[in-house]
Protein backbone atom coordinates (compact mmCIF):
# COMPACT_ATOMS: atom_id res chain seq x y z
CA UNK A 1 92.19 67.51 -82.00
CA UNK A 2 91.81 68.58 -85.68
CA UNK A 3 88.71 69.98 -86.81
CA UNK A 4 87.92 67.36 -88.78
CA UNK A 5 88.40 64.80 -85.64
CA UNK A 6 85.87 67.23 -83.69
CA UNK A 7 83.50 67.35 -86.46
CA UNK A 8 83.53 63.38 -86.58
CA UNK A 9 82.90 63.24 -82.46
CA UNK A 10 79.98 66.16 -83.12
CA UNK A 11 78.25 64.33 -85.53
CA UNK A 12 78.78 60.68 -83.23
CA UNK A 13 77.33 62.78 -80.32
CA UNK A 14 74.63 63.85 -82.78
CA UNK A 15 73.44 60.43 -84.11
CA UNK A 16 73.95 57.89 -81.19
CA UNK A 17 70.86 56.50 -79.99
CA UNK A 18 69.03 56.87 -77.06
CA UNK A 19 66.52 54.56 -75.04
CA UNK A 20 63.09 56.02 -74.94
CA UNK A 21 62.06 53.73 -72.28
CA UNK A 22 63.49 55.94 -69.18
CA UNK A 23 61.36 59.17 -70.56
CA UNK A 24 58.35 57.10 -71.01
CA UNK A 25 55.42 58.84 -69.42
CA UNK A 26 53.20 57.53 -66.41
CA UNK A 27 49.89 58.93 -67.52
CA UNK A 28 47.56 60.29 -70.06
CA UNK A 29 49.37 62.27 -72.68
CA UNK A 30 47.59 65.06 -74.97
CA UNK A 31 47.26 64.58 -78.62
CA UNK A 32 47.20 67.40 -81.05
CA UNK A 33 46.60 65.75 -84.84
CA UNK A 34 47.17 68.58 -87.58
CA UNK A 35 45.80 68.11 -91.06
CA UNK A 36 44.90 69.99 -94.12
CA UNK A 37 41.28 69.59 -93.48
CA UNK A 38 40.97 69.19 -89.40
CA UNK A 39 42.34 69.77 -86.22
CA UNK A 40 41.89 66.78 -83.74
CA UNK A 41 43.13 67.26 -79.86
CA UNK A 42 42.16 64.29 -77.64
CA UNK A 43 43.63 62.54 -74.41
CA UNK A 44 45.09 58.74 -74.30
CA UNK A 45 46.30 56.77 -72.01
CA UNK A 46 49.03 54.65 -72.35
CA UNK A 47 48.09 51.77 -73.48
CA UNK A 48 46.41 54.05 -76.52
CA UNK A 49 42.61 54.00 -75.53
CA UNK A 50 41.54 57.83 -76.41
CA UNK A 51 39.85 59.22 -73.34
CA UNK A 52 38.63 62.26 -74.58
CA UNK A 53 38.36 63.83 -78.26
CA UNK A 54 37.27 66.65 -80.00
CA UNK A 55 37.70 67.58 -83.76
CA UNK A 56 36.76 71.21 -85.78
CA UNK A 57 37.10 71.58 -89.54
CA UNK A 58 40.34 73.31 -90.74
CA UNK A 59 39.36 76.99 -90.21
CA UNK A 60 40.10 79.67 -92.66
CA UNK A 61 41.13 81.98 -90.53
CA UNK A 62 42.86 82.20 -86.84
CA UNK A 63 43.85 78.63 -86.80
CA UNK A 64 45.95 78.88 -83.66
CA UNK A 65 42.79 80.58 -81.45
CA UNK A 66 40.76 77.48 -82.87
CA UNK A 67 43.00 75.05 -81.97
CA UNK A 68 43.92 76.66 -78.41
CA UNK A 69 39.81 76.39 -77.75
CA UNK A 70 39.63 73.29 -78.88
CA UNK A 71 42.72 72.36 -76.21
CA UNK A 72 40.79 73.98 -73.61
CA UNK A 73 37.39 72.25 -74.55
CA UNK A 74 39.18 69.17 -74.20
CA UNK A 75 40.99 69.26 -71.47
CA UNK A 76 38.10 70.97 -69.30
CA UNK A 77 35.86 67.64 -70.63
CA UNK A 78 38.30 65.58 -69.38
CA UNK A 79 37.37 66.45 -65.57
CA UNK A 80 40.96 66.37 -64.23
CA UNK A 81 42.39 68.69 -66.77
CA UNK A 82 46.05 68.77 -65.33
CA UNK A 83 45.78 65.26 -65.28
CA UNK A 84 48.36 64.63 -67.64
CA UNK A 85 52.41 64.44 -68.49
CA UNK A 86 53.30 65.63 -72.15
CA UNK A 87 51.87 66.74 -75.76
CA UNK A 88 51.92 64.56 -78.96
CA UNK A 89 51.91 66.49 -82.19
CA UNK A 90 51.85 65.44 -85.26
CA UNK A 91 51.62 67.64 -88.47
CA UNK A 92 51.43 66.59 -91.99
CA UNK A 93 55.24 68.04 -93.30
CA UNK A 94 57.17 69.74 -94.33
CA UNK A 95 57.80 70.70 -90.32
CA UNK A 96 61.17 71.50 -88.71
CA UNK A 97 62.54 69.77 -85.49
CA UNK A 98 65.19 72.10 -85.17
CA UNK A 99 62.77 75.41 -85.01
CA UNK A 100 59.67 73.64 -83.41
CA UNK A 101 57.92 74.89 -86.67
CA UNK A 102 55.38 73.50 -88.73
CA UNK A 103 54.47 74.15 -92.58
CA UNK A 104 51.03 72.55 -93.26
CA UNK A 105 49.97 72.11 -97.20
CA UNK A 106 46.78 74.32 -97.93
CA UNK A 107 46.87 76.09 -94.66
CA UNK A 108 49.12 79.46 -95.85
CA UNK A 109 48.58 81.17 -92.58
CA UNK A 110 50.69 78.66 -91.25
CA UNK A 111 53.71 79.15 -93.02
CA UNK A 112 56.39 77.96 -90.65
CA UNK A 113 54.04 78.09 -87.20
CA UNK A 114 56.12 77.62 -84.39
CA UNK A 115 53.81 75.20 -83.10
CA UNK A 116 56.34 73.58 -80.10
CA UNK A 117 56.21 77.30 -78.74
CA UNK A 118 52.61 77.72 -78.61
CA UNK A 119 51.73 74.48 -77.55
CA UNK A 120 54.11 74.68 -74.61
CA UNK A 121 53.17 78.10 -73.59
CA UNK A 122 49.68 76.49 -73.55
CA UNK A 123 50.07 73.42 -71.95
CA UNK A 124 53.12 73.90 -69.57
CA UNK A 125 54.18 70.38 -70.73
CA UNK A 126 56.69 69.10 -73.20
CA UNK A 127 56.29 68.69 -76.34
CA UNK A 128 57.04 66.10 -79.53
CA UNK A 129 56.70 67.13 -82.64
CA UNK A 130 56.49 65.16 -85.66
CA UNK A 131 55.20 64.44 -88.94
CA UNK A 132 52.16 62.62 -89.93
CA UNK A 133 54.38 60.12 -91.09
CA UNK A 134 56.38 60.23 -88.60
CA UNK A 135 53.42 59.79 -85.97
CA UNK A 136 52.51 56.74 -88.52
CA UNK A 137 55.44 54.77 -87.99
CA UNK A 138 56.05 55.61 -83.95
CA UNK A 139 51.92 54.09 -83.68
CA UNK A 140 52.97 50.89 -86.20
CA UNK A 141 55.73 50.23 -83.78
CA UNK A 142 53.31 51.01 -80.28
CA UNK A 143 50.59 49.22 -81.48
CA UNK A 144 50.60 48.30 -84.64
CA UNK A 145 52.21 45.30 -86.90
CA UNK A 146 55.36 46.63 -86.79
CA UNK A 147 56.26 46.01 -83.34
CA UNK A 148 58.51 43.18 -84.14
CA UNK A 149 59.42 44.83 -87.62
CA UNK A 150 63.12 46.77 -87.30
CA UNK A 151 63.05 48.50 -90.22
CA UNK A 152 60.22 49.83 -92.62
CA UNK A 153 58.30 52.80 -94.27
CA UNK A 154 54.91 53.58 -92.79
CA UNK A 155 52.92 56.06 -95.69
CA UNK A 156 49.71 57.96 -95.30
CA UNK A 157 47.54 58.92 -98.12
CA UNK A 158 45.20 61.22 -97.31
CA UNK A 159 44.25 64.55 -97.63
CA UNK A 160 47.96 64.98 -98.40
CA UNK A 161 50.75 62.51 -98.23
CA UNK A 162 53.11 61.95 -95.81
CA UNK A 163 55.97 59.24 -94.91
CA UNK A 164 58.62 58.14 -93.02
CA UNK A 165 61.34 55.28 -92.68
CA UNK A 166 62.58 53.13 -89.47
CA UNK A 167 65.80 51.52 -89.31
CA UNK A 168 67.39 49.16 -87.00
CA UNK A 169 64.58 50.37 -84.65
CA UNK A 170 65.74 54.04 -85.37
CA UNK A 171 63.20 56.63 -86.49
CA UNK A 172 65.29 58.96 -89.35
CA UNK A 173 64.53 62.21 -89.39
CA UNK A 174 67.68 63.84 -91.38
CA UNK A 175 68.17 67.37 -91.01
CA UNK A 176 64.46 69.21 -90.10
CA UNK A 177 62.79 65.97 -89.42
CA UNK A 178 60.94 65.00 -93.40
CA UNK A 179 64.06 62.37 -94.28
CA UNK A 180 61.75 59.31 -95.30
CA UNK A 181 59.03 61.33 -96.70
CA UNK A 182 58.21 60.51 -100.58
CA UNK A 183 55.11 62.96 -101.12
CA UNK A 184 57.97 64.75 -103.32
CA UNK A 185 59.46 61.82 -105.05
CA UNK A 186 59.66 62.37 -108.68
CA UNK A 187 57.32 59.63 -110.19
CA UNK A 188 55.99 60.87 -113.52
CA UNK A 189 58.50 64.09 -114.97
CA UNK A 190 56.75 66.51 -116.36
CA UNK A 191 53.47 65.48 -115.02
CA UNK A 192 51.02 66.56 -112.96
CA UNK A 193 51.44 70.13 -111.02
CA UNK A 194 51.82 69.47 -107.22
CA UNK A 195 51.41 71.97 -104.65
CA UNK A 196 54.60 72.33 -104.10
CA UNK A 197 55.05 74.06 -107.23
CA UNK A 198 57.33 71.39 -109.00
CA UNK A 199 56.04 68.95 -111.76
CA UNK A 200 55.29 65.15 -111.11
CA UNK A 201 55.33 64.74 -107.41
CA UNK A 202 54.11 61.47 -105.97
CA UNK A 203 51.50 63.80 -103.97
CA UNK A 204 48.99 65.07 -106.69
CA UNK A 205 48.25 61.29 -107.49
CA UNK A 206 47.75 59.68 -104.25
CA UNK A 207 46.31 62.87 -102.22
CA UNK A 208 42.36 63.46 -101.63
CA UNK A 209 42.92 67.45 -102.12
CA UNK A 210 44.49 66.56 -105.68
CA UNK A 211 42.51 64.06 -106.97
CA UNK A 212 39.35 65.25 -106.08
CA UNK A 213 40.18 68.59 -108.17
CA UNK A 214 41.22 66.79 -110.83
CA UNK A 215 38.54 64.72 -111.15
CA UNK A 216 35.97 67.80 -109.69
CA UNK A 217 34.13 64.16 -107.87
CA UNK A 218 34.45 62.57 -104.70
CA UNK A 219 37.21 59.54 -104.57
CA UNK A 220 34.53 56.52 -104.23
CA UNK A 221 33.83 57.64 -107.86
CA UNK A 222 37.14 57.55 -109.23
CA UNK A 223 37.38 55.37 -112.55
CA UNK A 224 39.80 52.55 -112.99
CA UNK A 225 42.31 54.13 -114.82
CA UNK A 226 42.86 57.06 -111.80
CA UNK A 227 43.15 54.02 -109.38
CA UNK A 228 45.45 52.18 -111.77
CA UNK A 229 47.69 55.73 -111.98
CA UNK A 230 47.49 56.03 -108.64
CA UNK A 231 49.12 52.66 -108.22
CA UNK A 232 51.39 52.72 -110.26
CA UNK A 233 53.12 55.82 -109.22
CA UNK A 234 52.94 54.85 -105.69
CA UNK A 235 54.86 51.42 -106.74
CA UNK A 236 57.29 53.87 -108.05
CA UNK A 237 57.74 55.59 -105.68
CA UNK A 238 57.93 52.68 -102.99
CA UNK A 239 60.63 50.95 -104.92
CA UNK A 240 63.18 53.97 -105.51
CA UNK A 241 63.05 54.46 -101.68
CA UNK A 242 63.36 50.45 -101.11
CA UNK A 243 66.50 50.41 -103.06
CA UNK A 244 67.81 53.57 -101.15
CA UNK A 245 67.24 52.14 -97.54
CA UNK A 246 67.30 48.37 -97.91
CA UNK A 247 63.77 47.93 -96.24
CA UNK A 248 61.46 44.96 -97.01
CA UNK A 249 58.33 46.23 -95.64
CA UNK A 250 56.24 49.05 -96.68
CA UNK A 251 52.61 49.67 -94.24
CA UNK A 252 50.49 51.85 -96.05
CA UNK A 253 46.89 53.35 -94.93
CA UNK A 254 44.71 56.36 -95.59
CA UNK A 255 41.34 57.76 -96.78
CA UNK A 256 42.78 57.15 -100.71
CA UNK A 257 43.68 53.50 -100.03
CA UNK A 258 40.51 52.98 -98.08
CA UNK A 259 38.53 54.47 -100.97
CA UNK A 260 40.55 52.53 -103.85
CA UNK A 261 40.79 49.21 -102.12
CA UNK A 262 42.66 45.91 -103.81
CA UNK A 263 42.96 47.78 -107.10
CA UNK A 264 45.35 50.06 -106.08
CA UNK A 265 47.37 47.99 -103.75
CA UNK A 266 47.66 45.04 -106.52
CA UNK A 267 48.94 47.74 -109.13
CA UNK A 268 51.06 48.89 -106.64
CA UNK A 269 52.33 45.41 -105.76
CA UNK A 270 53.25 45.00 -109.82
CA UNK A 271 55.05 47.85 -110.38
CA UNK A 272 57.12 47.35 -107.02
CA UNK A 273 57.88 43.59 -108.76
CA UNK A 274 58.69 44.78 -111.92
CA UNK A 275 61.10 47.77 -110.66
CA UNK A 276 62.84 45.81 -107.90
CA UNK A 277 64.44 43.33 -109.33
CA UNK A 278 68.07 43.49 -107.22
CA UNK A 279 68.03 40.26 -104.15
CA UNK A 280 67.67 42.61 -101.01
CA UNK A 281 64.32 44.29 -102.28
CA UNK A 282 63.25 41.09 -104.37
CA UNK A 283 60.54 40.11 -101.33
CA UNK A 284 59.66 43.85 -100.52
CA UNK A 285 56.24 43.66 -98.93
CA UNK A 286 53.26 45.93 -99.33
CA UNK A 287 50.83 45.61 -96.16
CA UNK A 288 47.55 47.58 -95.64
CA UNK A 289 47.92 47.45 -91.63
CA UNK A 290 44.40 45.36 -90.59
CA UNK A 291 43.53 47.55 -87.55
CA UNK A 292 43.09 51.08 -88.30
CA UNK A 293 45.16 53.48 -86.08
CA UNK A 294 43.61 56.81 -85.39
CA UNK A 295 45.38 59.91 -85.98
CA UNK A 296 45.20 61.04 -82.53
CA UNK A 297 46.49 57.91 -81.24
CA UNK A 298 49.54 58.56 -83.87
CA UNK A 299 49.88 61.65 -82.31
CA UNK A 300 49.48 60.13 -78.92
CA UNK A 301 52.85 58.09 -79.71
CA UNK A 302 55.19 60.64 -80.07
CA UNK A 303 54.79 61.14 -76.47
CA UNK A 304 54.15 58.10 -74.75
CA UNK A 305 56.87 56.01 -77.53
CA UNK A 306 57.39 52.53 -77.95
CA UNK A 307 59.65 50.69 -75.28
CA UNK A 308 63.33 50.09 -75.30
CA UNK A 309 64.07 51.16 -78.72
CA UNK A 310 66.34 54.03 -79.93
CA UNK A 311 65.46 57.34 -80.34
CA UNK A 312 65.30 58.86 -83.57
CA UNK A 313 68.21 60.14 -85.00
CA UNK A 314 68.97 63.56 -86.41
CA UNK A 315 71.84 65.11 -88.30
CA UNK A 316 71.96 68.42 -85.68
């Protein structure tokens, strides 16, 4: 076999799918929900009702002893506290599937955290890791409106954003688990500074951290012409992606869309319209999901999965 044949058969062996359905657990899993601003640990069942939860503001300092408490506080509410099978996490990106490590925005202490590590050292129970986005789209497809939907991009914009793209029923998650994400989609060149360091980002105008230090005021008091930016960019943003993965359907939610309401979806809506103008993304769709998904039933899905669909697919 040449080494090009074996490279061919390595990346098959990489990619093929998998049905989730046979690791499905048969009880309560724990969810871990990382954010900028929080850390959320609760316990759901499987059919997504959250048992028990607990929540402590981001702390500055010794994040990992703050979250391990909060673990134990949970699972010592929960009254039968080895009463359950696995660990959802997700973790607004950029994180890393291959090294179990996690690179929160704003939180510099946890500069690639190998979170899978401590979590399983702490739990004795396997863990999934994924994005916030990621988390997003595995909850639309559980129990959201995309559980008919094959392929799609679920977005959250909230403190930070996050993103991530299903086709054919297969979660992508290229090669450290981020493919999908758009937070760091050039929209504007030369624009606003992102966090990141670069210059026009999608992130600094459509995140709560970046908008509300622009504008040095809380979002409910953001003036029309921040919402219409913020709209506009995200429409940008929406239809290079659409035109890159062939998707029709877009599911976006978050504290920024909450706060900005129709304005910033119908802005949205006309830039997608005037930029997409090829047949396959002609119809794309922009949907504000109706019922409200928490983030620790997000995380929650990464371990419990939806049913008899492929895994998600990685380029290891």
């Amino acid at each position: 076999m040449s080494s090009d044949d074996r490279r061919v058969r390595e990346m098959t062996d990489a990619t093929r799918p998998t049905d989730r359905s046979a690791a499905r657990p048969d009880g309560p899993v724990l969810a871990i929900a990382i954010e900028p601003g929080r850390l959320a640990v609760g316990l759901v069942d499987t059919d997504g009702n959250v048992l028990v939860r607990d929540r402590v503001s981001m702390p500055t300092r010794d994040v990992w002893r703050s979250l391990e408490r909060l673990v134990r506080r949970v699972l010592a509410a929960a009254g039968s506290p080895d009463d359950y099978v696995a660990v959802g996490v997700s973790c607004v990106g950029p994180i890393d599937l291959q090294s179990g490590t996690v690179s929160p925005p704003h939180v510099p202490s946890w500069l690639n955290f190998a979170i899978v590590e401590h979590v399983e050292a702490l739990t004795g129970r396997p863990v999934i890791l994924d994005s916030a986005g990621g988390a997003a789209a595995e909850a639309e497809r559980w129990l959201g409106e995309a559980t008919s939907t094959p392929s799609f991009m679920a977005i959250v914009a909230d403190a930070v954003v996050d993103s991530a793209v299903v086709l054919g029923g297969i979660r992508l998650s290229g090669s450290h688990g981020n493919a999908g994400s758009i937070a760091h989609s050039n929209v504007d060149p030369g624009g606003l500074e992102c966090w990141c360091g670069a210059r026009g980002c999608l992130d600094p105008y459509l995140s709560t951290i970046a908008l509300e230090a622009e504008m040095n005021r809380p979002l409910r008091r953001a003036n029309p012409s921040i919402i219409e930016r913020a709209g506009m960019m995200l429409g940008r943003a929406i239809s290079s992606t659409a035109a890159m993965v062939d998707i029709d359907t877009v599911y976006v939610t978050g504290s920024v869309i909450d706060a900005f309401g129709d304005a910033v979806l119908d802005t949205c809506r006309r830039e997608i319209k005037q930029r997409s103008r090829l047949g396959y993304v002609a119809d794309l769709e922009l949907i504000e999901p109706v019922e409200h998904i928490s983030m620790l039933v997000r995380a929650a899905s990464l371990a419990v999965g939806t049913r008899d669909t492929p895994d998600r697919v990685t380029d290891r």
